[in-house]
C-alpha atoms as a PDB file:
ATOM      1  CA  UNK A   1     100.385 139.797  69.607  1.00  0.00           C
ATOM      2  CA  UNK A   2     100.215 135.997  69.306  1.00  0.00           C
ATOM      3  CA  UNK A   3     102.665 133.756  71.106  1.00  0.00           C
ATOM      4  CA  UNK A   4     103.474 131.362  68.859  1.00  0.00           C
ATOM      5  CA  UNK A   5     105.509 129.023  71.432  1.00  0.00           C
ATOM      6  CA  UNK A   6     102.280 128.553  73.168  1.00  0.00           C
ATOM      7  CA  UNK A   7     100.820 127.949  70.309  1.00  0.00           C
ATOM      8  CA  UNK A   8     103.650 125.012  69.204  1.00  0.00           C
ATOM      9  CA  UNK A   9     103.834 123.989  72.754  1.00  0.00           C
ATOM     10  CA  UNK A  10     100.014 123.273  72.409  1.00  0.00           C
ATOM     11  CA  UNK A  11     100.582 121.243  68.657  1.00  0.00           C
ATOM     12  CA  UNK A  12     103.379 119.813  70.383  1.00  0.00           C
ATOM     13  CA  UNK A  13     101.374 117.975  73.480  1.00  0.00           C
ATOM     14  CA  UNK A  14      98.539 116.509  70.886  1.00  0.00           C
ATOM     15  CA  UNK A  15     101.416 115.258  68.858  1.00  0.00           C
ATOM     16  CA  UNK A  16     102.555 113.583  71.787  1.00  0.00           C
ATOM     17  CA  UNK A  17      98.930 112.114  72.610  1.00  0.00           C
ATOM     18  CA  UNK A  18      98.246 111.269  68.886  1.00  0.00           C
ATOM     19  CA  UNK A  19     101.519 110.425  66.794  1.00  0.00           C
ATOM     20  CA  UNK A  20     103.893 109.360  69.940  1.00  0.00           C
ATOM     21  CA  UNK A  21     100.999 107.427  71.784  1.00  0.00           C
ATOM     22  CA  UNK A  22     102.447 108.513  75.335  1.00  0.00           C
ATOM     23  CA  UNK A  23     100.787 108.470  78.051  1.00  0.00           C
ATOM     24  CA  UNK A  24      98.551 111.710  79.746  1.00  0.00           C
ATOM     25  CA  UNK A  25     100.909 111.843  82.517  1.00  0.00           C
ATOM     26  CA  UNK A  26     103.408 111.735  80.472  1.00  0.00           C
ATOM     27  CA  UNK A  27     102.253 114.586  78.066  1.00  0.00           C
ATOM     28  CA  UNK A  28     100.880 116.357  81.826  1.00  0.00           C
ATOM     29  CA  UNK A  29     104.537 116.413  82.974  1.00  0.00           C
ATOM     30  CA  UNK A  30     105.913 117.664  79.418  1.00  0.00           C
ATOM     31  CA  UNK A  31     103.195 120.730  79.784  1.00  0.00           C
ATOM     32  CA  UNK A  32     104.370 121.070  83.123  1.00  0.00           C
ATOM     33  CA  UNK A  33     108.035 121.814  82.022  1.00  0.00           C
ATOM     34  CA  UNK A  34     107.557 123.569  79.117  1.00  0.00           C
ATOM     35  CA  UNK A  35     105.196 125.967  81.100  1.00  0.00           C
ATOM     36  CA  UNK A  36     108.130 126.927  83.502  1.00  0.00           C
ATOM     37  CA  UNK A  37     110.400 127.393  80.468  1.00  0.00           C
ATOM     38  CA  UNK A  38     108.322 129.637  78.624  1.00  0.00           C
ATOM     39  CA  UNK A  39     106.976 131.859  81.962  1.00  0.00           C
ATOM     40  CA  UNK A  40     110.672 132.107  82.822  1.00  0.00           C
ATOM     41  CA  UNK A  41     111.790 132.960  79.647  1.00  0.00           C
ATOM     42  CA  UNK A  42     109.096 135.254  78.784  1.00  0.00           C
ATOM     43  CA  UNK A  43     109.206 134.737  75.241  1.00  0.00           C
ATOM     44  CA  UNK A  44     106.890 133.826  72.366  1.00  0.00           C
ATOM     45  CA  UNK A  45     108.811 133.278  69.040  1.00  0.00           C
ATOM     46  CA  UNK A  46     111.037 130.162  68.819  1.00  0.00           C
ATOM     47  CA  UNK A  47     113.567 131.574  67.451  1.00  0.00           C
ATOM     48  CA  UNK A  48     114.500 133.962  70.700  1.00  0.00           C
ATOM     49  CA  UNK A  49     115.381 130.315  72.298  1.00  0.00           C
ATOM     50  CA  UNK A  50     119.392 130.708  72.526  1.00  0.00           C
ATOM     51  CA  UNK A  51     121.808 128.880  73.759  1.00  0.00           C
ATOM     52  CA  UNK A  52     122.337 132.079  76.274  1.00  0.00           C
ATOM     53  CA  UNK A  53     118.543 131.511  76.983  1.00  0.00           C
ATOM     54  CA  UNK A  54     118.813 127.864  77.725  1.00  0.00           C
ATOM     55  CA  UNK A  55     122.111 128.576  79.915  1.00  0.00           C
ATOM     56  CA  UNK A  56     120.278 131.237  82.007  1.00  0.00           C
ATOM     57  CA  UNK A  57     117.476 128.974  82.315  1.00  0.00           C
ATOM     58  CA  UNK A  58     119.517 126.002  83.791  1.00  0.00           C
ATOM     59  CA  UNK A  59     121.283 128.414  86.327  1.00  0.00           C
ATOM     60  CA  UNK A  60     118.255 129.097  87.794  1.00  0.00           C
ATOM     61  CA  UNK A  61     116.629 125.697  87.987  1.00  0.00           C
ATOM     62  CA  UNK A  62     119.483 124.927  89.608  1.00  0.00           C
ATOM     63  CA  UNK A  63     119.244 127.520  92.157  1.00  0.00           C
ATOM     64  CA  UNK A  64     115.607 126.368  92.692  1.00  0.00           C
ATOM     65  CA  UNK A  65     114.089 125.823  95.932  1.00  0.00           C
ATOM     66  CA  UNK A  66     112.061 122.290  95.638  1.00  0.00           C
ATOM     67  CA  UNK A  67     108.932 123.396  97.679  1.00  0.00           C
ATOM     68  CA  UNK A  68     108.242 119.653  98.599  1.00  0.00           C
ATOM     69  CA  UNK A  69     111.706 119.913 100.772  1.00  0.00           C
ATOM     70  CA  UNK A  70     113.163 123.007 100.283  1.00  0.00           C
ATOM     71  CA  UNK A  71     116.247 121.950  99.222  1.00  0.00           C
ATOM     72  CA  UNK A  72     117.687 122.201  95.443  1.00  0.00           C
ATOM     73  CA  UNK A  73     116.098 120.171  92.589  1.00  0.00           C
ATOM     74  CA  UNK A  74     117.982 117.275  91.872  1.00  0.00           C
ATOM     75  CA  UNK A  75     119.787 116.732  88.697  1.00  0.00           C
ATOM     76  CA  UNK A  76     117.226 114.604  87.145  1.00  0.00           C
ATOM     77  CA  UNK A  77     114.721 116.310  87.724  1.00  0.00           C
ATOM     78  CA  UNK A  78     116.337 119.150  86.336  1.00  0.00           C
ATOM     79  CA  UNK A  79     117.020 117.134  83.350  1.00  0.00           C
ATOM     80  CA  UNK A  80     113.678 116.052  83.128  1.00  0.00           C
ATOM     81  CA  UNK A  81     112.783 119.707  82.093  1.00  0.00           C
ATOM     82  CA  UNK A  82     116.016 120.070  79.578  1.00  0.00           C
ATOM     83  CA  UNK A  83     114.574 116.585  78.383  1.00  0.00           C
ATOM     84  CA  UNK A  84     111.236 118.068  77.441  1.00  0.00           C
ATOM     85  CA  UNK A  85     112.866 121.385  75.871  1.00  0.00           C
ATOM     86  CA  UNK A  86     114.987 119.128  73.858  1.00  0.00           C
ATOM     87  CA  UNK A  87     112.257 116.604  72.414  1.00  0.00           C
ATOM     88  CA  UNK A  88     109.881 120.423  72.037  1.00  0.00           C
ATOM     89  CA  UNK A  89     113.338 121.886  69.729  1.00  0.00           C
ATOM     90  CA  UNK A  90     113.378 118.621  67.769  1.00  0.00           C
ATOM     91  CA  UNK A  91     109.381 118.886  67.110  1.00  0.00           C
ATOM     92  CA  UNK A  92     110.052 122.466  65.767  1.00  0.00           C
ATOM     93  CA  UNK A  93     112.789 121.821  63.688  1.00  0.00           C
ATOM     94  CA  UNK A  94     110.651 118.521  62.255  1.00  0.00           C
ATOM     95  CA  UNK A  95     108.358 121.344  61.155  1.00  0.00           C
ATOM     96  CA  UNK A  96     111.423 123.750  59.895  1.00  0.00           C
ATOM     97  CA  UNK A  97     110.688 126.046  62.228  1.00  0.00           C
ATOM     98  CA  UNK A  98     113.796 128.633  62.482  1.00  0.00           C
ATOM     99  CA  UNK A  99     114.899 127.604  66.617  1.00  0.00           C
ATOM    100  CA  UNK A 100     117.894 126.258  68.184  1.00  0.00           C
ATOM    101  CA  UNK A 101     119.192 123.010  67.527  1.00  0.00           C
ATOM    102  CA  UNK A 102     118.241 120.241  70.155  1.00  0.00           C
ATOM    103  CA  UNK A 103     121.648 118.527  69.549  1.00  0.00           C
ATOM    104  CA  UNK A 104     123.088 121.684  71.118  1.00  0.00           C
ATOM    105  CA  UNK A 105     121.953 121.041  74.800  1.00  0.00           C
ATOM    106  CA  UNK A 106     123.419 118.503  76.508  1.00  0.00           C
ATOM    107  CA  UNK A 107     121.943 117.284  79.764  1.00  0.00           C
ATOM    108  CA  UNK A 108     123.730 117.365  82.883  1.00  0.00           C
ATOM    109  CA  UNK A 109     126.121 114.385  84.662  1.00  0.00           C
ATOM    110  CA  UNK A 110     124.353 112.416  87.328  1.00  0.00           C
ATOM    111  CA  UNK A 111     125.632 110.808  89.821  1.00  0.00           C
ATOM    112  CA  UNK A 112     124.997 106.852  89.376  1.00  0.00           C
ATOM    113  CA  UNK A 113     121.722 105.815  90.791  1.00  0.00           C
ATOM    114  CA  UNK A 114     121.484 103.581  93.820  1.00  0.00           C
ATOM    115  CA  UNK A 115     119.791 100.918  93.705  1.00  0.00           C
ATOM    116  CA  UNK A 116     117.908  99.376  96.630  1.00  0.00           C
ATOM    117  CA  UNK A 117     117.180  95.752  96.654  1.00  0.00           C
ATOM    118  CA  UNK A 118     116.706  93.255  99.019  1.00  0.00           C
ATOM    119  CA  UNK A 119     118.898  90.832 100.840  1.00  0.00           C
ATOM    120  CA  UNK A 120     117.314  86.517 101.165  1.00  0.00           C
ATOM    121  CA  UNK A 121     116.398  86.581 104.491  1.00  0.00           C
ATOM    122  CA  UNK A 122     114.922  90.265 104.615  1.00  0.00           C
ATOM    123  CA  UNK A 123     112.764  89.330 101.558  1.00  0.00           C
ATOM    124  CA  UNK A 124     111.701  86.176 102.828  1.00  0.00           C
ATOM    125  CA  UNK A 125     110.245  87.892 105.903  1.00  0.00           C
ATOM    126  CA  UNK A 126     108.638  90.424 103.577  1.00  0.00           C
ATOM    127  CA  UNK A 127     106.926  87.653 101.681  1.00  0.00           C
ATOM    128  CA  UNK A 128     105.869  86.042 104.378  1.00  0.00           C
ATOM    129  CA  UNK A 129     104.604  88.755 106.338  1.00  0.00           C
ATOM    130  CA  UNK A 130     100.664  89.026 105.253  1.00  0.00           C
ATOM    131  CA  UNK A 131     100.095  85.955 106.649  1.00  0.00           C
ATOM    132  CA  UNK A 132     101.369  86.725 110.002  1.00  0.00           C
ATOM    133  CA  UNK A 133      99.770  90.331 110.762  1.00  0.00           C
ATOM    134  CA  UNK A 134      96.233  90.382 112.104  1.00  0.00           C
ATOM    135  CA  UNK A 135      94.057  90.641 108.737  1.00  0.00           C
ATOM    136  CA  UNK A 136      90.480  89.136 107.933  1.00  0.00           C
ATOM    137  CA  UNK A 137      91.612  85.861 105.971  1.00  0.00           C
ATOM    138  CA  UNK A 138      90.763  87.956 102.699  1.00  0.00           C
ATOM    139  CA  UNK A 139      93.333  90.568 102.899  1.00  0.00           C
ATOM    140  CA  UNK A 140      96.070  88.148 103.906  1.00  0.00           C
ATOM    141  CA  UNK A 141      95.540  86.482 100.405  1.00  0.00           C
ATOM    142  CA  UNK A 142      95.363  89.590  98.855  1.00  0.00           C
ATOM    143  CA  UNK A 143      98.175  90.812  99.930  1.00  0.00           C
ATOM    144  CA  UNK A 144      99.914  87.918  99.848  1.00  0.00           C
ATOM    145  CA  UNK A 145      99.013  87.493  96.288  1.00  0.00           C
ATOM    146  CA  UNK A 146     100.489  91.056  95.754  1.00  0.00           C
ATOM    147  CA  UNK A 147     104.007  90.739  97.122  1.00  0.00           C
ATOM    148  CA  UNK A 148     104.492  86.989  95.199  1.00  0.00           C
ATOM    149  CA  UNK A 149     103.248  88.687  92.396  1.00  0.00           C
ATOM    150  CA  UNK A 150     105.537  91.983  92.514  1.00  0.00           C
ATOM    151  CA  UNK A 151     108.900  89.328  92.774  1.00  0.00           C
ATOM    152  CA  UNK A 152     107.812  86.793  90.708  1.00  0.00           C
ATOM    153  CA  UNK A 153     107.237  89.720  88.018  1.00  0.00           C
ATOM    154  CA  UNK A 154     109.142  92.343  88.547  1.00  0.00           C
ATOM    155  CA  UNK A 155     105.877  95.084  87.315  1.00  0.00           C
ATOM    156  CA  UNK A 156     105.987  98.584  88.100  1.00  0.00           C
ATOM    157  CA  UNK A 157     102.664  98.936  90.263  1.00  0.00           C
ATOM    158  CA  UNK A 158     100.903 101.090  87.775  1.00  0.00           C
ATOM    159  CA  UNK A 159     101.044  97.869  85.808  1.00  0.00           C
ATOM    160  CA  UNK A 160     100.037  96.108  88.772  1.00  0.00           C
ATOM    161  CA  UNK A 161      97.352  97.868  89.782  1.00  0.00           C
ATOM    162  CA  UNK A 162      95.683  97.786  85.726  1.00  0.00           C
ATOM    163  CA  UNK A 163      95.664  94.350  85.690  1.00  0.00           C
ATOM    164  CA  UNK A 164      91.919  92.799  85.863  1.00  0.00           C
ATOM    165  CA  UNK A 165      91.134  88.684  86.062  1.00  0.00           C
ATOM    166  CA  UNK A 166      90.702  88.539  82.622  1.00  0.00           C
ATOM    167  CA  UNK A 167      94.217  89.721  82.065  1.00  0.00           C
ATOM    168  CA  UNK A 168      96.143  86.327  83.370  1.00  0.00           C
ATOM    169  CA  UNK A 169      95.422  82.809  82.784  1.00  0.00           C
ATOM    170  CA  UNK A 170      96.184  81.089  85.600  1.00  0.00           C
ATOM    171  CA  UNK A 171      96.330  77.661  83.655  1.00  0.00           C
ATOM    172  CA  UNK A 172      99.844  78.928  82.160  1.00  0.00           C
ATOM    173  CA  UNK A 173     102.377  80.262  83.249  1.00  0.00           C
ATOM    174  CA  UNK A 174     102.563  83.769  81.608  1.00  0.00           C
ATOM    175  CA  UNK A 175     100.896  86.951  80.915  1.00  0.00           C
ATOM    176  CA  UNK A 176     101.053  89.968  78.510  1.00  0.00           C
ATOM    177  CA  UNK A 177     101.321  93.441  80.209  1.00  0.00           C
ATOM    178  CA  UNK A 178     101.103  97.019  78.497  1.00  0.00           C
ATOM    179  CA  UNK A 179     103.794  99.142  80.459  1.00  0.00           C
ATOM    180  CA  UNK A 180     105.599 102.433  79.346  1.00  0.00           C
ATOM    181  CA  UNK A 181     104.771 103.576  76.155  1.00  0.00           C
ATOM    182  CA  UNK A 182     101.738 100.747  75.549  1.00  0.00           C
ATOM    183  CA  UNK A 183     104.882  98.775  74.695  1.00  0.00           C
ATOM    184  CA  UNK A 184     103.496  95.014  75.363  1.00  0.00           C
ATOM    185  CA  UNK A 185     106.040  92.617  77.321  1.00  0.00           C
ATOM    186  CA  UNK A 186     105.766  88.569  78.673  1.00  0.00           C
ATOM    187  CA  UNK A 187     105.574  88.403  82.574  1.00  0.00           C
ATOM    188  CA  UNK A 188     106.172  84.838  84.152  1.00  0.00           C
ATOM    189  CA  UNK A 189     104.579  83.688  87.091  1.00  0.00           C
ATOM    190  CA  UNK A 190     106.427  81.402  89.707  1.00  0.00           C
ATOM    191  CA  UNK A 191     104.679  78.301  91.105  1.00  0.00           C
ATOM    192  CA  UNK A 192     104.139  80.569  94.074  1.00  0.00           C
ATOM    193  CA  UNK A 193     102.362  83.402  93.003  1.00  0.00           C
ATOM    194  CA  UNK A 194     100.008  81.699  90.590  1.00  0.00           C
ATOM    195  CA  UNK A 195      98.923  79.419  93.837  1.00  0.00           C
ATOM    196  CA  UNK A 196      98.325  82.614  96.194  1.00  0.00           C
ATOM    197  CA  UNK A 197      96.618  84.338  93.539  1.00  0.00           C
ATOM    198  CA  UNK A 198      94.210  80.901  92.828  1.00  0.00           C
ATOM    199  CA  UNK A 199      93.610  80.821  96.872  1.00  0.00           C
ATOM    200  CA  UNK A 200      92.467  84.628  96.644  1.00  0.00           C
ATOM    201  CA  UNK A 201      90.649  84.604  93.743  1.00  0.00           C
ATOM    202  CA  UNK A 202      88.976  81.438  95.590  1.00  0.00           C
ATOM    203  CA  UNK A 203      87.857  83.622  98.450  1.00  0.00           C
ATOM    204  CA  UNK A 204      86.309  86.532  96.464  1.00  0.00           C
ATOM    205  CA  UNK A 205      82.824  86.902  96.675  1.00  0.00           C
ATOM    206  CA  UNK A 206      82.522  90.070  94.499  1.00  0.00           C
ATOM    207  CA  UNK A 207      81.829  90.515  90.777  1.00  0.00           C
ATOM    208  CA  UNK A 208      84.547  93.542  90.790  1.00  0.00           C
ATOM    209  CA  UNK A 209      86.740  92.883  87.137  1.00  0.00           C
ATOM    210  CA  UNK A 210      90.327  94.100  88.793  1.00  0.00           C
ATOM    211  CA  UNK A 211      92.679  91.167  90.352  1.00  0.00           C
ATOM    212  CA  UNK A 212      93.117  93.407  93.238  1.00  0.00           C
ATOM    213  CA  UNK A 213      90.629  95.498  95.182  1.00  0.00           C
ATOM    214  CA  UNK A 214      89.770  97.114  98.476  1.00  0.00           C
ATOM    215  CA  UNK A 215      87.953  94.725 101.105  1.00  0.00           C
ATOM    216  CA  UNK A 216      89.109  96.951 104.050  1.00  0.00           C
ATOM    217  CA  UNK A 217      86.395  98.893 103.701  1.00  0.00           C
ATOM    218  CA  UNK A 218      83.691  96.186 102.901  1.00  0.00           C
ATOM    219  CA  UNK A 219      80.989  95.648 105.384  1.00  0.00           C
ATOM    220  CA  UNK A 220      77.768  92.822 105.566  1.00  0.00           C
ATOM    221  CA  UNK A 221      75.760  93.858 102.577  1.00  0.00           C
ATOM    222  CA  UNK A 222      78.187  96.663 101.010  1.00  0.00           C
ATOM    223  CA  UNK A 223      79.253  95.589  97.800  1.00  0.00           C
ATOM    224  CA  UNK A 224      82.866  96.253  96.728  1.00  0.00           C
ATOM    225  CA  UNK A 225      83.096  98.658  94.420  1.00  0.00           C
ATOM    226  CA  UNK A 226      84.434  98.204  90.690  1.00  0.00           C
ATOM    227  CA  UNK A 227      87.632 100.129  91.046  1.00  0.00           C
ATOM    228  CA  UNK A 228      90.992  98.431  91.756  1.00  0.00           C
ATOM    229  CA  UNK A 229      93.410  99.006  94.391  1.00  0.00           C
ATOM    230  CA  UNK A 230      95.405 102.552  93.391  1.00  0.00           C
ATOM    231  CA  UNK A 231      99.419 102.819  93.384  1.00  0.00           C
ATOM    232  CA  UNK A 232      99.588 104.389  96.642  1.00  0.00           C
ATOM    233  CA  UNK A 233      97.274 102.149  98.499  1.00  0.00           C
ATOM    234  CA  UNK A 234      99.213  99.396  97.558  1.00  0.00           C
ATOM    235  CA  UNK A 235     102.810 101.327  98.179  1.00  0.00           C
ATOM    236  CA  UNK A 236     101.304 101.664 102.165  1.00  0.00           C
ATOM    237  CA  UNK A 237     101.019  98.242 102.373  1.00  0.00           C
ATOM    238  CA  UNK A 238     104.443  97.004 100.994  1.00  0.00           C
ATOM    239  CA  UNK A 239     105.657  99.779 103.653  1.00  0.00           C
ATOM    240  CA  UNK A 240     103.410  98.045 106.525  1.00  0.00           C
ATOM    241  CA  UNK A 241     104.396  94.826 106.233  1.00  0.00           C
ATOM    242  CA  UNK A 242     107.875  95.388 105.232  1.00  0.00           C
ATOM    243  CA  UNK A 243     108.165  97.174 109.180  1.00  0.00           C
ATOM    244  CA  UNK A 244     106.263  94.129 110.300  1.00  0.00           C
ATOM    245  CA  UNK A 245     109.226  92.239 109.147  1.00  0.00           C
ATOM    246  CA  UNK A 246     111.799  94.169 111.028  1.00  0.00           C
ATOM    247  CA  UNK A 247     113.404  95.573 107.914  1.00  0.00           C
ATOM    248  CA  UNK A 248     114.676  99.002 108.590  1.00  0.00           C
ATOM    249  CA  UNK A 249     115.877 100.347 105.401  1.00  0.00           C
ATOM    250  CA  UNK A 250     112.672 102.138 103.234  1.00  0.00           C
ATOM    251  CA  UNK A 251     111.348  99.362 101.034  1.00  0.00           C
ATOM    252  CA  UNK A 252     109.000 100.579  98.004  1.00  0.00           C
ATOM    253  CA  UNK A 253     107.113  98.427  95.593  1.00  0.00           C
ATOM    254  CA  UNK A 254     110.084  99.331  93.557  1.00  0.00           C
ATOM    255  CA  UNK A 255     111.998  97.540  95.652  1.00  0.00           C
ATOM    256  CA  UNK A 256     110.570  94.518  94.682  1.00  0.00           C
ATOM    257  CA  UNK A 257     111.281  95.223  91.344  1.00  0.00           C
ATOM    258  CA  UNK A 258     115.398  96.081  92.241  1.00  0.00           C
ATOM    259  CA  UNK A 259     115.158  92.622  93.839  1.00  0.00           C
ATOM    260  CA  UNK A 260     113.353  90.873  90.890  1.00  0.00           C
ATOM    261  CA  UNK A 261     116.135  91.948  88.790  1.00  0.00           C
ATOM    262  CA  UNK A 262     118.715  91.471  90.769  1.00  0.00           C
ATOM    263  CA  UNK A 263     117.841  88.071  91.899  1.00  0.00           C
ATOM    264  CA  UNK A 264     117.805  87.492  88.464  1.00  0.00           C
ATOM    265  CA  UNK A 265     121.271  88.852  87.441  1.00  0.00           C
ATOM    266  CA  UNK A 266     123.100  86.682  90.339  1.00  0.00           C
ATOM    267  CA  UNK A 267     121.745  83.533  89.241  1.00  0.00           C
ATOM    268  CA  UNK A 268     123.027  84.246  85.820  1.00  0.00           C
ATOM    269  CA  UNK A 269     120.730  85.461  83.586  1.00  0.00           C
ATOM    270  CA  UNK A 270     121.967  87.590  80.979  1.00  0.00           C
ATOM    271  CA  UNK A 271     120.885  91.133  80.580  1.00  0.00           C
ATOM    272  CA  UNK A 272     119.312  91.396  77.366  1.00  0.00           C
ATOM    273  CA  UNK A 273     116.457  89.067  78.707  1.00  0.00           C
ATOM    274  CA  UNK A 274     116.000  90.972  82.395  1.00  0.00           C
ATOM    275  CA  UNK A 275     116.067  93.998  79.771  1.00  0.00           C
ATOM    276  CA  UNK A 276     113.013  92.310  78.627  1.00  0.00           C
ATOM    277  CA  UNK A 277     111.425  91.174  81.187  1.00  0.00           C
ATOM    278  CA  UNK A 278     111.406  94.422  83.038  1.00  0.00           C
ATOM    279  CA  UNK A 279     110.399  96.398  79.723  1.00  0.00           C
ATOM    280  CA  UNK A 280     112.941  98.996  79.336  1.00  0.00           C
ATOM    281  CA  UNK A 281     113.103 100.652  76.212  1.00  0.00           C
ATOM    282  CA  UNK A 282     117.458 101.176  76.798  1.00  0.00           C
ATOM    283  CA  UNK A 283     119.660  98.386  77.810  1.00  0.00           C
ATOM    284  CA  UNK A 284     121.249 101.323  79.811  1.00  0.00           C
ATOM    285  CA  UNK A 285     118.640 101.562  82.310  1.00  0.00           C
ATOM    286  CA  UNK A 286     119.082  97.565  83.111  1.00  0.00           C
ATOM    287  CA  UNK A 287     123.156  98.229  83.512  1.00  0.00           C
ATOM    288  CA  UNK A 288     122.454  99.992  86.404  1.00  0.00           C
ATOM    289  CA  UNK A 289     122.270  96.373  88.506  1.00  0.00           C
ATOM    290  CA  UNK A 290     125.265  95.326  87.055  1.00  0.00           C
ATOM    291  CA  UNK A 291     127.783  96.852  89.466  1.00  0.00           C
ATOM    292  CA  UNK A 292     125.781  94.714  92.119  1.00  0.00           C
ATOM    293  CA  UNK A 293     125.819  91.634  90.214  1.00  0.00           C
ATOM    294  CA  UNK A 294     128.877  91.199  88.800  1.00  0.00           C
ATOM    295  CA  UNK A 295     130.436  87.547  90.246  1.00  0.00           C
ATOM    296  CA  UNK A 296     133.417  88.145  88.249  1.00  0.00           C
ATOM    297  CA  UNK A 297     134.417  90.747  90.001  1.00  0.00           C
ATOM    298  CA  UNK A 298     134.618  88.951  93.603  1.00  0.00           C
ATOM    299  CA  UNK A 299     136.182  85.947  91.116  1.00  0.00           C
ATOM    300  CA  UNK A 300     138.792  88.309  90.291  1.00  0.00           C
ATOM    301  CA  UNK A 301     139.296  90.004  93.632  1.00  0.00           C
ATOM    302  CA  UNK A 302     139.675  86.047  95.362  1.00  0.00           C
ATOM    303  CA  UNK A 303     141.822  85.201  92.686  1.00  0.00           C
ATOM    304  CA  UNK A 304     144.603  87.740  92.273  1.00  0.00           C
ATOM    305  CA  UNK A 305     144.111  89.822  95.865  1.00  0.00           C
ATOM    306  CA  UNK A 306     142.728  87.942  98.488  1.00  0.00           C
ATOM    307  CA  UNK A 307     144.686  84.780  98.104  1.00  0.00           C
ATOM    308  CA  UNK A 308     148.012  86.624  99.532  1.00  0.00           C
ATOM    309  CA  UNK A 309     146.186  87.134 102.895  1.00  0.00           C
ATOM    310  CA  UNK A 310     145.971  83.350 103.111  1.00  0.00           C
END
């Protein structure tokens, strides 16, 4: 017998790489939780997905056992998979195929996300920390270059980590980046980061097309190969230097970010433009710094509460 959900699930993922434009690891994680679904559910005709189905289905992700920790999956991620079920219910029903309605699942409450950012003096030391660790000359630049470039942008390292020479003139003073989605956002570079990336750039010797790459493993007569630094490598080295600094709380290349938009917020930008300049699709993703930034609230506090203990 056929099983036509693998066969939609299948349609589904190419619609995803050819009409939608997303991403393979995007369309990889999509096939990852529609997989579960459907060996769970051990089903194969859309319309035997019920809301009873779907209910079971949640239960037990819920009762999951992450192998990573073995504790529970967190409520994202479980949502993540409802996520995927929902946009593969709205593909079906594009197609009028008989299913249940994706307006009929709602995903589950979250608690709000905390946000990690860091304080003036913790991210000076961070900055200035490349410089001060024993490195050939050529990694401190590069490095250097890498954490100016992080705050002064605020890019998720996968955007980072794409970017090649050609991709910024340093003559001005900012860039186009393809993030999420191959949606295409301005970055601006502080006065800073476009002079540590001129001094590194000044000290390469290699022919390599990426604005970062690995000269750890370089030796006399080795030439550097064409591949840029990856996400990880470059997450190990924000974690390095930010214990060189003395920071104890866990500091991520995200973190940079959380602090790029922050620092942003408290100086009084408004939040349509950090919307922008961090690239998120939903002005609801940026109001998660507000609670952090909002001045009017200590305003308010000094104003009508803390005067009385004066």
């Amino acid at each position: 017998m056929v099983n036509q959900l693998s066969k939609y699930k299948t349609e589904f993922l190419e619609h995803l790489e050819i009409e939608k434009n997303r991403s393979q690891n995007t369309i990889s994680n999509y096939d990852f939780y529609l997989s579960r679904f459907l060996s769970w559910a051990e089903i194969s005709k859309p319309e035997q997905i019920t809301k009873e189905v779907v209910r079971k289905y949640r239960l037990w992700l819920n009762r999951l056992v992450n192998p990573r920790d073995n504790g529970e999956l967190k409520k994202n991620t479980q949502n993540y998979h409802i996520i995927a079920l929902r946009s593969f219910l709205k593909y079906l029903a594009k197609r009028d195929v008989k299913t249940l309605a994706s307006e009929k699942i709602e995903l589950a409450k979250v608690p709000d996300r905390q946000i990690t950012f860091l304080e003036d003096d913790d991210l000076e030391r961070l900055l200035a920390a490349p410089l001060e660790v024993k490195n050939p000359k050529i990694i401190k630049l590069r490095d250097k270059a890498i954490l100016e470039l992080l705050f002064s942008t605020g890019l998720r390292v996968s955007e980072l980590t794409s970017l090649k020479i050609d991709d910024i003139n340093l003559k001005k003073d900012e860039f186009s980046i393809r993030g999420k989605g191959s949606k295409i956002r301005i970055a601006f570079l502080s006065e800073t980061a476009k002079k540590c990336i001129n001094e590194y750039l000044a000290a390469r010797r290699d022919t390599a097309p990426y604005l970062f790459v690995p000269h750890d493993k370089a030796k006399p007569g080795r030439e550097i190969d064409d591949k840029g630094l990856t996400p990880r490598s470059i997450q190990r080295m924000v974690n390095k230097y930010s214990k060189a600094a003395g920071i104890t709380k866990k500091v991520t290349t995200h973190t940079l970010r959380h602090s790029f938009a922050t620092d942003l917020l408290t100086s009084g930008a408004d939040i349509r433009s950090v919307q922008s300049m961090l690239g998120h699709s939903s002005i609801t993703t940026t109001q998660i710094y507000t609670h952090l930034t909002d001045k009017r609230l200590k305003e308010t506090y000094k104003k009508f509460h803390d005067k009385k203990r004066k």
